[in-house]
C-alpha atoms as a PDB file:
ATOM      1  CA  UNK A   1       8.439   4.638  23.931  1.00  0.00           C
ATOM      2  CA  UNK A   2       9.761   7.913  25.756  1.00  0.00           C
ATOM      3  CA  UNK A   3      13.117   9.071  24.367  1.00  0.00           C
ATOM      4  CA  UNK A   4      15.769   8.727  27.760  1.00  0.00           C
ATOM      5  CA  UNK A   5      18.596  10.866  26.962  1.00  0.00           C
ATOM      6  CA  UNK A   6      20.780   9.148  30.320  1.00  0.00           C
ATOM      7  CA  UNK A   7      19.872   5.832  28.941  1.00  0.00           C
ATOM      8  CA  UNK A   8      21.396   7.173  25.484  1.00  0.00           C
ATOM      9  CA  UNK A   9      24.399   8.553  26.839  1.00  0.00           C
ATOM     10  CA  UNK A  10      25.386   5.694  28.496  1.00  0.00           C
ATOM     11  CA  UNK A  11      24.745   3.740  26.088  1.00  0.00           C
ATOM     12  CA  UNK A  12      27.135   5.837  23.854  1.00  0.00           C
ATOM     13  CA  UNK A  13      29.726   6.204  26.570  1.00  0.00           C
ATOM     14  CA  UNK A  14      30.042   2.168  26.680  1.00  0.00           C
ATOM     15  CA  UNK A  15      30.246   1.829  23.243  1.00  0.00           C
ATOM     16  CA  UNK A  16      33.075   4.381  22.656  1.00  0.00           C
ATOM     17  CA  UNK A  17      35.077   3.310  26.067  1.00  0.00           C
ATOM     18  CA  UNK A  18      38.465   2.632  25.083  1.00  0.00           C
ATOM     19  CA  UNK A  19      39.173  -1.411  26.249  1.00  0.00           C
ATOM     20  CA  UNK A  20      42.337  -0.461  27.498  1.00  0.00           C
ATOM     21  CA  UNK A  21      44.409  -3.786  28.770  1.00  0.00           C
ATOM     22  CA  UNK A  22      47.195  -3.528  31.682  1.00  0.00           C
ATOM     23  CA  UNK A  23      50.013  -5.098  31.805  1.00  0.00           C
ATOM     24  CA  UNK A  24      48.338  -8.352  34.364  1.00  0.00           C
ATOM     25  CA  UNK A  25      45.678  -8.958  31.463  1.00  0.00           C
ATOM     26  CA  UNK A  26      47.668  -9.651  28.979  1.00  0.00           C
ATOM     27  CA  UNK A  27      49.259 -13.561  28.332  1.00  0.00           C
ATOM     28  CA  UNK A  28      53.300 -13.112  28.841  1.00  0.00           C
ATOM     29  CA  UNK A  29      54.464 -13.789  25.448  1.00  0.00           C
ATOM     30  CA  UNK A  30      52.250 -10.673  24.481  1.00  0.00           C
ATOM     31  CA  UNK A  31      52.311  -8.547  27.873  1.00  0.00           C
ATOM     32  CA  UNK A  32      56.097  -7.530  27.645  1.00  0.00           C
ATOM     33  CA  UNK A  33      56.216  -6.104  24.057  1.00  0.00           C
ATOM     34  CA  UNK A  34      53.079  -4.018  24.232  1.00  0.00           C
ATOM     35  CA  UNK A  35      54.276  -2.735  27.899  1.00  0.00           C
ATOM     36  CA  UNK A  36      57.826  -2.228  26.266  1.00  0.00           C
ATOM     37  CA  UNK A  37      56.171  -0.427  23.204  1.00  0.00           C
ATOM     38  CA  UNK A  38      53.813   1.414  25.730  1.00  0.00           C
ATOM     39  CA  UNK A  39      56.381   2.732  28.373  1.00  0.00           C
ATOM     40  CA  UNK A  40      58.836   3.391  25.507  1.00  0.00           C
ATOM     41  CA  UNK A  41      56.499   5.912  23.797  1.00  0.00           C
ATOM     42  CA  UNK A  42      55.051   7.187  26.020  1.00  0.00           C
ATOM     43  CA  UNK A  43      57.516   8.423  28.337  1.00  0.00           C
ATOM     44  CA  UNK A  44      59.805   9.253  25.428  1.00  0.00           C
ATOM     45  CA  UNK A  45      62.530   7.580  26.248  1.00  0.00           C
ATOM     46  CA  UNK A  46      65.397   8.807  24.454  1.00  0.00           C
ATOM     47  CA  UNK A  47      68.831   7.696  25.849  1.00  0.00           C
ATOM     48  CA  UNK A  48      70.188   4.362  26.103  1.00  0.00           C
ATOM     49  CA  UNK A  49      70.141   4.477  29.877  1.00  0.00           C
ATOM     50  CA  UNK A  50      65.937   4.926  29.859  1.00  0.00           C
ATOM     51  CA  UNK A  51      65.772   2.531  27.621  1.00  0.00           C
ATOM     52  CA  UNK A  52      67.878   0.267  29.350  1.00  0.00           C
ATOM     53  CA  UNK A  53      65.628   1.094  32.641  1.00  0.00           C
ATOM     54  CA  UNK A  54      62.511   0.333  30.771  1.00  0.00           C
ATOM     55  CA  UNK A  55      63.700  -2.675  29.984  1.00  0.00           C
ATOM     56  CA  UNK A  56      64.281  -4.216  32.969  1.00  0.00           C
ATOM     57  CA  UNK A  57      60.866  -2.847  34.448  1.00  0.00           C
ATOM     58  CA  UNK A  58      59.294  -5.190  31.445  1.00  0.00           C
ATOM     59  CA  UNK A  59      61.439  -7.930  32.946  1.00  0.00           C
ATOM     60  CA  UNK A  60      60.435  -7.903  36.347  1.00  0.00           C
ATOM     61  CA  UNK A  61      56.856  -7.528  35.527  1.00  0.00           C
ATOM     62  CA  UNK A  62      57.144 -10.590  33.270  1.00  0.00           C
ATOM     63  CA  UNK A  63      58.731 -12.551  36.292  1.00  0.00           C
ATOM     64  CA  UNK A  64      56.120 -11.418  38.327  1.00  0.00           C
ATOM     65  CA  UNK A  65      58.643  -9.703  41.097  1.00  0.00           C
ATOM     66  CA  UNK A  66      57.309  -5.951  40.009  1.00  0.00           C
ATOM     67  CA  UNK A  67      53.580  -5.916  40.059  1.00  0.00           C
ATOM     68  CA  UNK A  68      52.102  -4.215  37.011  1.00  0.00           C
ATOM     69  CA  UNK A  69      49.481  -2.566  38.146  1.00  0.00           C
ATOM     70  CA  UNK A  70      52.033  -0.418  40.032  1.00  0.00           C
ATOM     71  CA  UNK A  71      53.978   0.285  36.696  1.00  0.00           C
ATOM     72  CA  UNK A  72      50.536   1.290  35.043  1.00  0.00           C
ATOM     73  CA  UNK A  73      49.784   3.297  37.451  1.00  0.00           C
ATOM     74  CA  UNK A  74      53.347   5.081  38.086  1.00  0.00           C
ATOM     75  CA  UNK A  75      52.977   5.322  34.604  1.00  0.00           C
ATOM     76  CA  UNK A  76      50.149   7.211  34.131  1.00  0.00           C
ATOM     77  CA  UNK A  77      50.797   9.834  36.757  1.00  0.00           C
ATOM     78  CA  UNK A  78      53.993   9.990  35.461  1.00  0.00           C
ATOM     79  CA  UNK A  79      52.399  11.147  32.134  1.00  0.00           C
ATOM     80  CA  UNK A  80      49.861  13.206  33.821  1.00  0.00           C
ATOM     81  CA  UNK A  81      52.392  15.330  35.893  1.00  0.00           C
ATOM     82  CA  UNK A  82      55.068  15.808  33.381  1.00  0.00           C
ATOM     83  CA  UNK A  83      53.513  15.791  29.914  1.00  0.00           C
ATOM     84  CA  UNK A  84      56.430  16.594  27.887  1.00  0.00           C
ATOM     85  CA  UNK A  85      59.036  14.470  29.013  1.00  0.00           C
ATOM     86  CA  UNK A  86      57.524  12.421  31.550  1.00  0.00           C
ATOM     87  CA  UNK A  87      60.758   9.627  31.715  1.00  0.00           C
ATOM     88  CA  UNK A  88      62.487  11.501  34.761  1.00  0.00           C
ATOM     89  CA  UNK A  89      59.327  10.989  37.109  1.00  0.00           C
ATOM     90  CA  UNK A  90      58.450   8.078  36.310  1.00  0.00           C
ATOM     91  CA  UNK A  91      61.551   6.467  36.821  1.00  0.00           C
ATOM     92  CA  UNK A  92      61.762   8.297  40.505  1.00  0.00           C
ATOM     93  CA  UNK A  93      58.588   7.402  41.022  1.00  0.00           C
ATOM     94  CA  UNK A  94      58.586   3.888  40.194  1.00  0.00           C
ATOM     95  CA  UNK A  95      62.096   3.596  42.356  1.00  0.00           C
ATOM     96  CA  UNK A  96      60.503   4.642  45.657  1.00  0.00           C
ATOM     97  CA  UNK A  97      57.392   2.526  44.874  1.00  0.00           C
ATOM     98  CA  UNK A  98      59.607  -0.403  44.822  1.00  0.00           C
ATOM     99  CA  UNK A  99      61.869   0.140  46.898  1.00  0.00           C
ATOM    100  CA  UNK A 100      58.948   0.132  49.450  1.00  0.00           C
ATOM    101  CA  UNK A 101      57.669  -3.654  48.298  1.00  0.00           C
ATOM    102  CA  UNK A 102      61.193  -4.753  48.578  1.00  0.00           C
ATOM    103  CA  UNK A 103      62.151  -4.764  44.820  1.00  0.00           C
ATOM    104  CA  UNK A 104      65.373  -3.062  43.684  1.00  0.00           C
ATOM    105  CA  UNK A 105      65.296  -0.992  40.224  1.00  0.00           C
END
């Protein structure tokens, strides 16, 4: 049998893929801590107030009035644009985004 490196690779790049899960695939008992934990570390929250913030993003994805694929993905370019303290933009961010499906933050 001929040796297919692409075959290989891909093979490889499956197997190492990071299963990742949002926010939606998660049941709700579990989906709010882990997005808590995950939006709490990761933006570094630090002061009350961000904490208070990321909070109450959890709830409303939880009730289902704040989608979470749009706090995933707020999230991530939040992360991506400001790596050090990426809070500040992501809160902005995730404001206007709202405020454009009709959901006050």
């Amino acid at each position: 049998m001929p040796f297919r490196p692409a075959l290989l690779c891909l093979f490889f790049a499956l197997a190492a893929a990071p299963l990742a899960a949002r926010a939606d695939d998660l049941p709700p008992a579990g989906r709010t801590a882990g997005l808590e934990d995950r939006l709490k570390a990761g933006l570094r929250a630090q002061l009350p107030a961000e904490e208070d913030f990321i909070e109450k993003v959890v709830m409303l994805v939880r009730t289902g009035k704040l989608p979470g694929k749009l706090v995933d993905s707020t999230y991530i370019w939040a992360i991506e644009r400001r790596k050090e303290y990426p809070f500040p933009a992501f809160e902005k961010a995730l404001r206007l985004q709202a405020q454009k499906i009709g959901v006050r933050l």
